[in-house]
PDB file of N, CA and C in Angstrom:
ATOM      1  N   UNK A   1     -76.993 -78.569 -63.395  1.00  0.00           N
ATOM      2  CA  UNK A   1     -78.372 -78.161 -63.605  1.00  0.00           C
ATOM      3  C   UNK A   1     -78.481 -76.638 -63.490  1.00  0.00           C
ATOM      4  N   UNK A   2     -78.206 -75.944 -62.763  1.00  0.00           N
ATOM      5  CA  UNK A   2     -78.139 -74.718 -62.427  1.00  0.00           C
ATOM      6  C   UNK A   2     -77.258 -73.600 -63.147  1.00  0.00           C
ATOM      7  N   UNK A   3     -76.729 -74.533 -63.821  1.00  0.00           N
ATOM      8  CA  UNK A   3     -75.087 -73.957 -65.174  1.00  0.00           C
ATOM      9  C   UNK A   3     -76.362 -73.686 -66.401  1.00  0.00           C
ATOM     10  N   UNK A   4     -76.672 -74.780 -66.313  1.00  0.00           N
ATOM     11  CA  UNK A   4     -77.950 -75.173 -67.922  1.00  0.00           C
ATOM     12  C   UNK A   4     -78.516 -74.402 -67.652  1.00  0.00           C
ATOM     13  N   UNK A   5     -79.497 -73.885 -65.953  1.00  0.00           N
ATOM     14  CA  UNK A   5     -80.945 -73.134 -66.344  1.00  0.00           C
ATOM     15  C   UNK A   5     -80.389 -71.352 -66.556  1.00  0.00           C
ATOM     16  N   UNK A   6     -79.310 -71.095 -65.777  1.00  0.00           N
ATOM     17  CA  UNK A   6     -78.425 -69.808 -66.074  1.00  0.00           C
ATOM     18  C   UNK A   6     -78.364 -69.905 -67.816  1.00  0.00           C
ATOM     19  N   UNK A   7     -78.024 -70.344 -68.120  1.00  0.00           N
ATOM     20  CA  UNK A   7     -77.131 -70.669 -69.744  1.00  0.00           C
ATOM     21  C   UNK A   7     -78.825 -70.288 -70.541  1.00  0.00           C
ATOM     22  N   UNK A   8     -79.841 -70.945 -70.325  1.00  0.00           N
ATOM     23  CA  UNK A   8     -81.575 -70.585 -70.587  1.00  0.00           C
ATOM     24  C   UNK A   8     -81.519 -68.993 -70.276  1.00  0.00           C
ATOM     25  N   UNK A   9     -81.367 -68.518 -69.095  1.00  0.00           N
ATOM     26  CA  UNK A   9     -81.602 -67.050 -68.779  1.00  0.00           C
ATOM     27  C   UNK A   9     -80.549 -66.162 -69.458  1.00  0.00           C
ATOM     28  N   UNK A  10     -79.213 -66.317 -69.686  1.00  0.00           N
ATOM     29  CA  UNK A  10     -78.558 -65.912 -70.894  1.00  0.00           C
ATOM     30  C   UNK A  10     -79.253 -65.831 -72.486  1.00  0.00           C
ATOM     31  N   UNK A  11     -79.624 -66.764 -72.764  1.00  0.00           N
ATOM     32  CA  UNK A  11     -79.999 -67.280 -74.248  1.00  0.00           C
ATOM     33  C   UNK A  11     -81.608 -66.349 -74.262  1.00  0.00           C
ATOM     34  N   UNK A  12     -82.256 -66.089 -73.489  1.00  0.00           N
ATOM     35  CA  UNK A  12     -83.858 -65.305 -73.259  1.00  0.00           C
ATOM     36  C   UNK A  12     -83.220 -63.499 -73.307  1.00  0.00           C
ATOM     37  N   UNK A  13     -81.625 -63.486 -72.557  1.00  0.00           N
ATOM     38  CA  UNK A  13     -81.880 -62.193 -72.303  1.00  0.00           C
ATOM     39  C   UNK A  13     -81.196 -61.315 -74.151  1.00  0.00           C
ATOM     40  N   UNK A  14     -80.407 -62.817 -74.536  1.00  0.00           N
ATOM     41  CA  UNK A  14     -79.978 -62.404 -76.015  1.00  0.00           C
ATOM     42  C   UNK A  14     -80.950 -62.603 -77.042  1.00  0.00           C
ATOM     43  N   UNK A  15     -82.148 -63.117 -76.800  1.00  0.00           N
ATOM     44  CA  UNK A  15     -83.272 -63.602 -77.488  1.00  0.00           C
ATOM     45  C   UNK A  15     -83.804 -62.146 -77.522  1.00  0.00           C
ATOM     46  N   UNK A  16     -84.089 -60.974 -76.643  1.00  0.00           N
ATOM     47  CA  UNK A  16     -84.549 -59.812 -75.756  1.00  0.00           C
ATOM     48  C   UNK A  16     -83.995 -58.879 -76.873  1.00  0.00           C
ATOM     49  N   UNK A  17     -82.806 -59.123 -76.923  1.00  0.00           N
ATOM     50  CA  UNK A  17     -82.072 -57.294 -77.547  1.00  0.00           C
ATOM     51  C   UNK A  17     -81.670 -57.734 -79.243  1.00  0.00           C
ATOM     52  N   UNK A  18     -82.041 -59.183 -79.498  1.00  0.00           N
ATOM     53  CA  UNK A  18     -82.347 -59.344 -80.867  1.00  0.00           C
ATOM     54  C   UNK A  18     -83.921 -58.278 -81.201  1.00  0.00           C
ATOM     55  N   UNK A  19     -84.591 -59.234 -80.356  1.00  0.00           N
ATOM     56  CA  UNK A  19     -85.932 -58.679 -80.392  1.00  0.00           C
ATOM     57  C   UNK A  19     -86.067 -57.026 -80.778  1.00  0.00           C
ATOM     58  N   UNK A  20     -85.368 -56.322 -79.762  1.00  0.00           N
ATOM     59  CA  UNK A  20     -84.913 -54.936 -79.743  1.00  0.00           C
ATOM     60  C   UNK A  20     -84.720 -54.179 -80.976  1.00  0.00           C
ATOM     61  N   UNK A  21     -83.326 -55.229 -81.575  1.00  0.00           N
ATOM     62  CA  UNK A  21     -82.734 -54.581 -82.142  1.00  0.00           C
ATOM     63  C   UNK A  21     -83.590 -54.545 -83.956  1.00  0.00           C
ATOM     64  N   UNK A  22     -84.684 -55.887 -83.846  1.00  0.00           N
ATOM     65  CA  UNK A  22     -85.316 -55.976 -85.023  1.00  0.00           C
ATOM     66  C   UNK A  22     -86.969 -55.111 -85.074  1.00  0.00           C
ATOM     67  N   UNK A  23     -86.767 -54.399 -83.985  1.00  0.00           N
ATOM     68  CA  UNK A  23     -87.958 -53.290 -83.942  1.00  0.00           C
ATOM     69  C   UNK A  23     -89.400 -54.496 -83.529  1.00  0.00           C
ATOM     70  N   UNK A  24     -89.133 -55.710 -83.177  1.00  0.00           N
ATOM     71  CA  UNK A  24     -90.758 -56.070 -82.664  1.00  0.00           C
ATOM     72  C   UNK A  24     -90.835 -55.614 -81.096  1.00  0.00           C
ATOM     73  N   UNK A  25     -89.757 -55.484 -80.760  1.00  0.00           N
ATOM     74  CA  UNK A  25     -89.771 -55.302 -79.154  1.00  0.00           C
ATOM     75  C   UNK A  25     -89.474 -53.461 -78.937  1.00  0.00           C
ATOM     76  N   UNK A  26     -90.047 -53.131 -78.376  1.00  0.00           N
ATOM     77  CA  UNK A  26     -89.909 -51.465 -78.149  1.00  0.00           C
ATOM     78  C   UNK A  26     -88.976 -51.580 -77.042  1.00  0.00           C
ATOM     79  N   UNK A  27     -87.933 -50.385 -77.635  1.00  0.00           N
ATOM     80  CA  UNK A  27     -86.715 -49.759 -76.508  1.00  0.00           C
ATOM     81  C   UNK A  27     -86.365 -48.335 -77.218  1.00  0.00           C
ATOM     82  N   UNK A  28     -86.103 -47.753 -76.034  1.00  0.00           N
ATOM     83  CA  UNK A  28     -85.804 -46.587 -76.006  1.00  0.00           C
ATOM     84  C   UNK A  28     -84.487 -46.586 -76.665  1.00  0.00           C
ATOM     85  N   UNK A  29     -83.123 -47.503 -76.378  1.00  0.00           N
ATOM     86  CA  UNK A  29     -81.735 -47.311 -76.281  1.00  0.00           C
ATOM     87  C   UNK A  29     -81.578 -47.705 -77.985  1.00  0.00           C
ATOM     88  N   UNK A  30     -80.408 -47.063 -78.331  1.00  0.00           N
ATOM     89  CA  UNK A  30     -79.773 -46.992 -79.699  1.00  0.00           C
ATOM     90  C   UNK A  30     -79.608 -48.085 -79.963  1.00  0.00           C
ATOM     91  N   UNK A  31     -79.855 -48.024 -81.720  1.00  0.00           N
ATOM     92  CA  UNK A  31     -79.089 -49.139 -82.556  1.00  0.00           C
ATOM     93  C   UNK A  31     -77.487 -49.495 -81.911  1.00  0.00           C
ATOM     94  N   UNK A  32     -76.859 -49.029 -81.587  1.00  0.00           N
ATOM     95  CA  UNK A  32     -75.364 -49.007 -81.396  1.00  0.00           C
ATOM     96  C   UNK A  32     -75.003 -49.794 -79.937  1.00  0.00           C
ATOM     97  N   UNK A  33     -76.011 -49.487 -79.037  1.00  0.00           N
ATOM     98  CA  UNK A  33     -75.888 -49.803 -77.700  1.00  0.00           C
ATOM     99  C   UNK A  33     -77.127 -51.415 -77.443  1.00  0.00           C
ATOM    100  N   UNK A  34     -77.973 -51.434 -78.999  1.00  0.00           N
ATOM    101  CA  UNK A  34     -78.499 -52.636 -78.771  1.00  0.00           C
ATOM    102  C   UNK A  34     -77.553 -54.154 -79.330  1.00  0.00           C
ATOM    103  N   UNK A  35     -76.890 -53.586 -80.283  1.00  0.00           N
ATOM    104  CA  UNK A  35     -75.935 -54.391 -80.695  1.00  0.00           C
ATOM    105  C   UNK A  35     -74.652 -54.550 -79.472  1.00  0.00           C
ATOM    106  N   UNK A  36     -74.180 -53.615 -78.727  1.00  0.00           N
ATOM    107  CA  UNK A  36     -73.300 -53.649 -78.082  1.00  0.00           C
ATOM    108  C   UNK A  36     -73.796 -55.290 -77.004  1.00  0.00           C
ATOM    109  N   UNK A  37     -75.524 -54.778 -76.624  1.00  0.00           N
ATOM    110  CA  UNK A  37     -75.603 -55.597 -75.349  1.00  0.00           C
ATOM    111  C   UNK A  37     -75.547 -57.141 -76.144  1.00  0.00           C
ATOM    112  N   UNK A  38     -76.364 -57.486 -77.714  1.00  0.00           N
ATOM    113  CA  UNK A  38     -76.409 -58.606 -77.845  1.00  0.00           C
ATOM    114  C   UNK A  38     -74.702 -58.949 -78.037  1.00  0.00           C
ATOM    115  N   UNK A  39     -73.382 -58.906 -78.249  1.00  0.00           N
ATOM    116  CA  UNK A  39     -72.658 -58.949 -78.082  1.00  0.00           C
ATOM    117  C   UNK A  39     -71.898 -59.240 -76.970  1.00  0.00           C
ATOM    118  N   UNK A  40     -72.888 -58.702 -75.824  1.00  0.00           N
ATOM    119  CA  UNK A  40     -71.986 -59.090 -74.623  1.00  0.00           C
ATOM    120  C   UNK A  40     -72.673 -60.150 -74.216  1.00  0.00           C
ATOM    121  N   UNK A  41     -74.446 -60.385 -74.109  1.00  0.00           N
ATOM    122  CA  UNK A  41     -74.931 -61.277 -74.225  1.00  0.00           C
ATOM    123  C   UNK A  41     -74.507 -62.459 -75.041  1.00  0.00           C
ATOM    124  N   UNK A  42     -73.931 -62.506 -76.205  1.00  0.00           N
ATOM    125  CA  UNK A  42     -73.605 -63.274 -76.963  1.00  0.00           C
ATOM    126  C   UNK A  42     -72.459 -64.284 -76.075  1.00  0.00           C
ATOM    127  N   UNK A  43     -71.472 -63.309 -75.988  1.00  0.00           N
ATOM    128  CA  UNK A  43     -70.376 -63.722 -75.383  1.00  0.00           C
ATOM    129  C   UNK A  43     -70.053 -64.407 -73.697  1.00  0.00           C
ATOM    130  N   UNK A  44     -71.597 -63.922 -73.024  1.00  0.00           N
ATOM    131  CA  UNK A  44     -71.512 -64.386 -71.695  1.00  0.00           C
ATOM    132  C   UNK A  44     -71.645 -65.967 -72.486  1.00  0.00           C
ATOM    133  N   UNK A  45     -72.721 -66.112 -73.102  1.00  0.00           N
ATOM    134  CA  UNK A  45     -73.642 -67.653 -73.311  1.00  0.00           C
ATOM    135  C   UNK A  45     -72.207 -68.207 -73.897  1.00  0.00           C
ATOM    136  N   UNK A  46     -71.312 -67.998 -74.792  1.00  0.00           N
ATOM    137  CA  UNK A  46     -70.337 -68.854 -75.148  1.00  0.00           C
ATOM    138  C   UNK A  46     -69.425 -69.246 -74.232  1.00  0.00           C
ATOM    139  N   UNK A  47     -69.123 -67.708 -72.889  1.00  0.00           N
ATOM    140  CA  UNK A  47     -68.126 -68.864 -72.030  1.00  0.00           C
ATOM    141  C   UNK A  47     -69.233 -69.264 -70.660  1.00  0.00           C
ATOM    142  N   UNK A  48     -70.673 -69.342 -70.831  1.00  0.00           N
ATOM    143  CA  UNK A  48     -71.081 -70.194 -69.860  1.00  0.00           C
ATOM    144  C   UNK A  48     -71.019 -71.384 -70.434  1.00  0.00           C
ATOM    145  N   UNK A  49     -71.413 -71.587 -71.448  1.00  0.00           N
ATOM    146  CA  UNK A  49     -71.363 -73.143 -72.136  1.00  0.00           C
ATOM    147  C   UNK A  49     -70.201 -73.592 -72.183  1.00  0.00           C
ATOM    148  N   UNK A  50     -68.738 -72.827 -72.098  1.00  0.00           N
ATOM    149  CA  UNK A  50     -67.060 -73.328 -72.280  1.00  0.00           C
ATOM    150  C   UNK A  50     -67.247 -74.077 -70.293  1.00  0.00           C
ATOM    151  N   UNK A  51     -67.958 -73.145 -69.931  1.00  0.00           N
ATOM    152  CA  UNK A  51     -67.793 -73.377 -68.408  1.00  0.00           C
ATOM    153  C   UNK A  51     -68.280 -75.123 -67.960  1.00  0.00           C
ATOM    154  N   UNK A  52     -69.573 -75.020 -68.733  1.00  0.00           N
ATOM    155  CA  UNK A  52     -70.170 -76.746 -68.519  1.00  0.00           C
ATOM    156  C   UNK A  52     -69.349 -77.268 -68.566  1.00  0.00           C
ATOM    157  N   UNK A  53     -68.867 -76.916 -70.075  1.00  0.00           N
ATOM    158  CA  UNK A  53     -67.729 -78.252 -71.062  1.00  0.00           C
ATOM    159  C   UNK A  53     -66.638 -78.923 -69.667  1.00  0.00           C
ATOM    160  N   UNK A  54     -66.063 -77.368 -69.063  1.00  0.00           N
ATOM    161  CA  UNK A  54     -65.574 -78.028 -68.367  1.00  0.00           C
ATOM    162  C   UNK A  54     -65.948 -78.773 -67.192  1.00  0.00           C
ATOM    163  N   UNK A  55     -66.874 -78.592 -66.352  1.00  0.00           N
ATOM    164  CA  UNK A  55     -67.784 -79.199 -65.575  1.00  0.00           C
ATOM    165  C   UNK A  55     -67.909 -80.598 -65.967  1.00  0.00           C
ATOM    166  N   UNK A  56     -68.224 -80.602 -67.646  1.00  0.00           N
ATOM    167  CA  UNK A  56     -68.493 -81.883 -67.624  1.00  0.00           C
ATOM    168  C   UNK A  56     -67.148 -82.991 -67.804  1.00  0.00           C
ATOM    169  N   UNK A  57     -65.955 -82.761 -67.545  1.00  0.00           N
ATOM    170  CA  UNK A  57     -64.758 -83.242 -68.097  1.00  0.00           C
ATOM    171  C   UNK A  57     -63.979 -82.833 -69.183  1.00  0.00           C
ATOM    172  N   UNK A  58     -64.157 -81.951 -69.995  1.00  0.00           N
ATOM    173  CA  UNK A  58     -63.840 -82.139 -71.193  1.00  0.00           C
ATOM    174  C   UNK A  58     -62.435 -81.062 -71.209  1.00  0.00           C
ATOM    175  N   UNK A  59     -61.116 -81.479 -71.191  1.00  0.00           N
ATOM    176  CA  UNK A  59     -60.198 -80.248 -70.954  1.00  0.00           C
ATOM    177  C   UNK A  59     -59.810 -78.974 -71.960  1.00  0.00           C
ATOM    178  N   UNK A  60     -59.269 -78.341 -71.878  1.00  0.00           N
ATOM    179  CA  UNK A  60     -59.276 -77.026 -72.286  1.00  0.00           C
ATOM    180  C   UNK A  60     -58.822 -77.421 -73.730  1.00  0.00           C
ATOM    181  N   UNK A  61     -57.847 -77.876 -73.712  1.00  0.00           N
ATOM    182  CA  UNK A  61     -57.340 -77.876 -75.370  1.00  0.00           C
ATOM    183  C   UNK A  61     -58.542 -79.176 -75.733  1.00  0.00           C
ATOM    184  N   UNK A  62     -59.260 -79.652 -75.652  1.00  0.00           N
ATOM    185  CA  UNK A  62     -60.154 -80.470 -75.899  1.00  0.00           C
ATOM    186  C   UNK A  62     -61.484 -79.386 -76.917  1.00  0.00           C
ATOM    187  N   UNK A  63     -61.517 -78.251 -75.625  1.00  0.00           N
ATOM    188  CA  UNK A  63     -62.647 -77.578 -76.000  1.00  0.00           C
ATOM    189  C   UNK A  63     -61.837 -76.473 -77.160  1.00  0.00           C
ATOM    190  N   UNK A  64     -60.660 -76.253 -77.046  1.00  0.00           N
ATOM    191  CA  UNK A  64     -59.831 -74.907 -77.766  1.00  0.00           C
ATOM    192  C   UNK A  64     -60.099 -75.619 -79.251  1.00  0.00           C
ATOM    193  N   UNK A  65     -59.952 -77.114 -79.303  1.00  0.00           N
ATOM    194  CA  UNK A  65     -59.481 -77.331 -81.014  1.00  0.00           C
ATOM    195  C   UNK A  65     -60.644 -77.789 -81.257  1.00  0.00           C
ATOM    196  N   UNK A  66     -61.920 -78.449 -80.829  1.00  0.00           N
ATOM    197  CA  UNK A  66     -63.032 -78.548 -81.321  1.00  0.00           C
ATOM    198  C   UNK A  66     -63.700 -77.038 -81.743  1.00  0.00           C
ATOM    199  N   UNK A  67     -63.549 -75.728 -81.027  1.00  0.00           N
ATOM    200  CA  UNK A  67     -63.956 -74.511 -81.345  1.00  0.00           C
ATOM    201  C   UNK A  67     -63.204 -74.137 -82.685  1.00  0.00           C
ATOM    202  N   UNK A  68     -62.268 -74.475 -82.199  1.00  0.00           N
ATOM    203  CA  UNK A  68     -61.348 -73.974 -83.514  1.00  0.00           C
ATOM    204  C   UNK A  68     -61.983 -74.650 -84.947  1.00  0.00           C
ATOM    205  N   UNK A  69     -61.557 -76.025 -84.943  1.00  0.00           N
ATOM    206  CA  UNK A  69     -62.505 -76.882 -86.222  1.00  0.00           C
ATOM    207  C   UNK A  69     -63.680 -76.090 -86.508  1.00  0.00           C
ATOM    208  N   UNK A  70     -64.508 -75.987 -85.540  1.00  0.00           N
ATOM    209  CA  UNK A  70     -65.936 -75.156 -85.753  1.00  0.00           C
ATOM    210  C   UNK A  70     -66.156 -74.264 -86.552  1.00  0.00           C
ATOM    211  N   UNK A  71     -65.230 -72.811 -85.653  1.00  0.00           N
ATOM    212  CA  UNK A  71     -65.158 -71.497 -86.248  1.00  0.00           C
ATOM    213  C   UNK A  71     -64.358 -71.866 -87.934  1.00  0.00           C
ATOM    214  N   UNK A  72     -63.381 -72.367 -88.239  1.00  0.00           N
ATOM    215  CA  UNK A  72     -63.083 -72.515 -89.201  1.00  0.00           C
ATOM    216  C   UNK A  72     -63.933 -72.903 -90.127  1.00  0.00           C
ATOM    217  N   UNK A  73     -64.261 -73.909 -89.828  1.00  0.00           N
ATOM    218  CA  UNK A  73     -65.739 -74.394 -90.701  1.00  0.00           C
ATOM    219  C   UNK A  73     -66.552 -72.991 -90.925  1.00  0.00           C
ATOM    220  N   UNK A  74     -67.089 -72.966 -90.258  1.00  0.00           N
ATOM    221  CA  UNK A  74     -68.164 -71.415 -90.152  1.00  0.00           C
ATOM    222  C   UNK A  74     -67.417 -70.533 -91.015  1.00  0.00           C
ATOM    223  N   UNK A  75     -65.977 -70.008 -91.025  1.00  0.00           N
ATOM    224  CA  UNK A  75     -65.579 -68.939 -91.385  1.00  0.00           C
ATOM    225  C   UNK A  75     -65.467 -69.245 -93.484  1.00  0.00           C
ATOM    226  N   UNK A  76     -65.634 -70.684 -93.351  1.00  0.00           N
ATOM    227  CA  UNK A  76     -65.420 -70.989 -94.713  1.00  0.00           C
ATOM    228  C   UNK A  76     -66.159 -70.830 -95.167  1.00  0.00           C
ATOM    229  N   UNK A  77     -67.306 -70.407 -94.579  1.00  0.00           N
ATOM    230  CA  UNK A  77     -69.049 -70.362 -95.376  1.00  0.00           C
ATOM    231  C   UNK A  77     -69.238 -68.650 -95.904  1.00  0.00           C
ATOM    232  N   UNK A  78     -68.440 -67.769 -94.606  1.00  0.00           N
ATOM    233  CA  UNK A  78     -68.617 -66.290 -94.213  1.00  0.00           C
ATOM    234  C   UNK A  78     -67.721 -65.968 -95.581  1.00  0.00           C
ATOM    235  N   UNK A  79     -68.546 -64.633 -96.559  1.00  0.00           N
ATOM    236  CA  UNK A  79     -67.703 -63.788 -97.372  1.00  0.00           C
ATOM    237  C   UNK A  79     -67.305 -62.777 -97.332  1.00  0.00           C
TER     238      UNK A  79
END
C-alpha cells in the first residue's frame, strides 16, 4: 500500500514538470533542466513499479523479459 501511494506521489511530481515543461505551469528553470527532472522522475516511477513487481512475487527475469517484449513492441511503433 505504501509502495502504490509513493508510486501516486512519483506519477503527480512527473505530471508537475510535464506541466512545466508545456508552459501551463509557470517555472523559472530551463527547458533543459525541465526535461532533465521529467526524466529522472520518469525513471524513479519505472523502478518503483519494478520494486512492487517484486514485492508482489514476480522474479527478476520474469519482470526483465516481459519489459523486454514491451519495449520491443513500443520500439516497433517508434521511427
Amino acid at each position: 500500500m505504501e509502495r502504490g501511494l509513493k508510486l501516486g506521489e512519483e506519477f503527480g511530481e512527473l505530471s508537475a514538470e510535464i506541466l512545466k515543461l508545456s508552459g501551463y505551469k509557470k517555472s523559472d528553470e530551463t527547458a533543459e533542466k525541465i526535461k532533465y527532472n521529467i526524466l529522472l522522475e520518469s525513471s524513479d516511477c519505472m523502478i518503483m513499479i519494478f520494486d512492487i513487481m517484486i514485492e508482489m512475487g514476480f522474479s527478476k527475469k520474469e519482470i526483465i523479459d516481459m519489459s523486454e517484449k514491451q519495449i520491443n513492441k513500443w520500439l516497433s511503433y517508434v521511427k
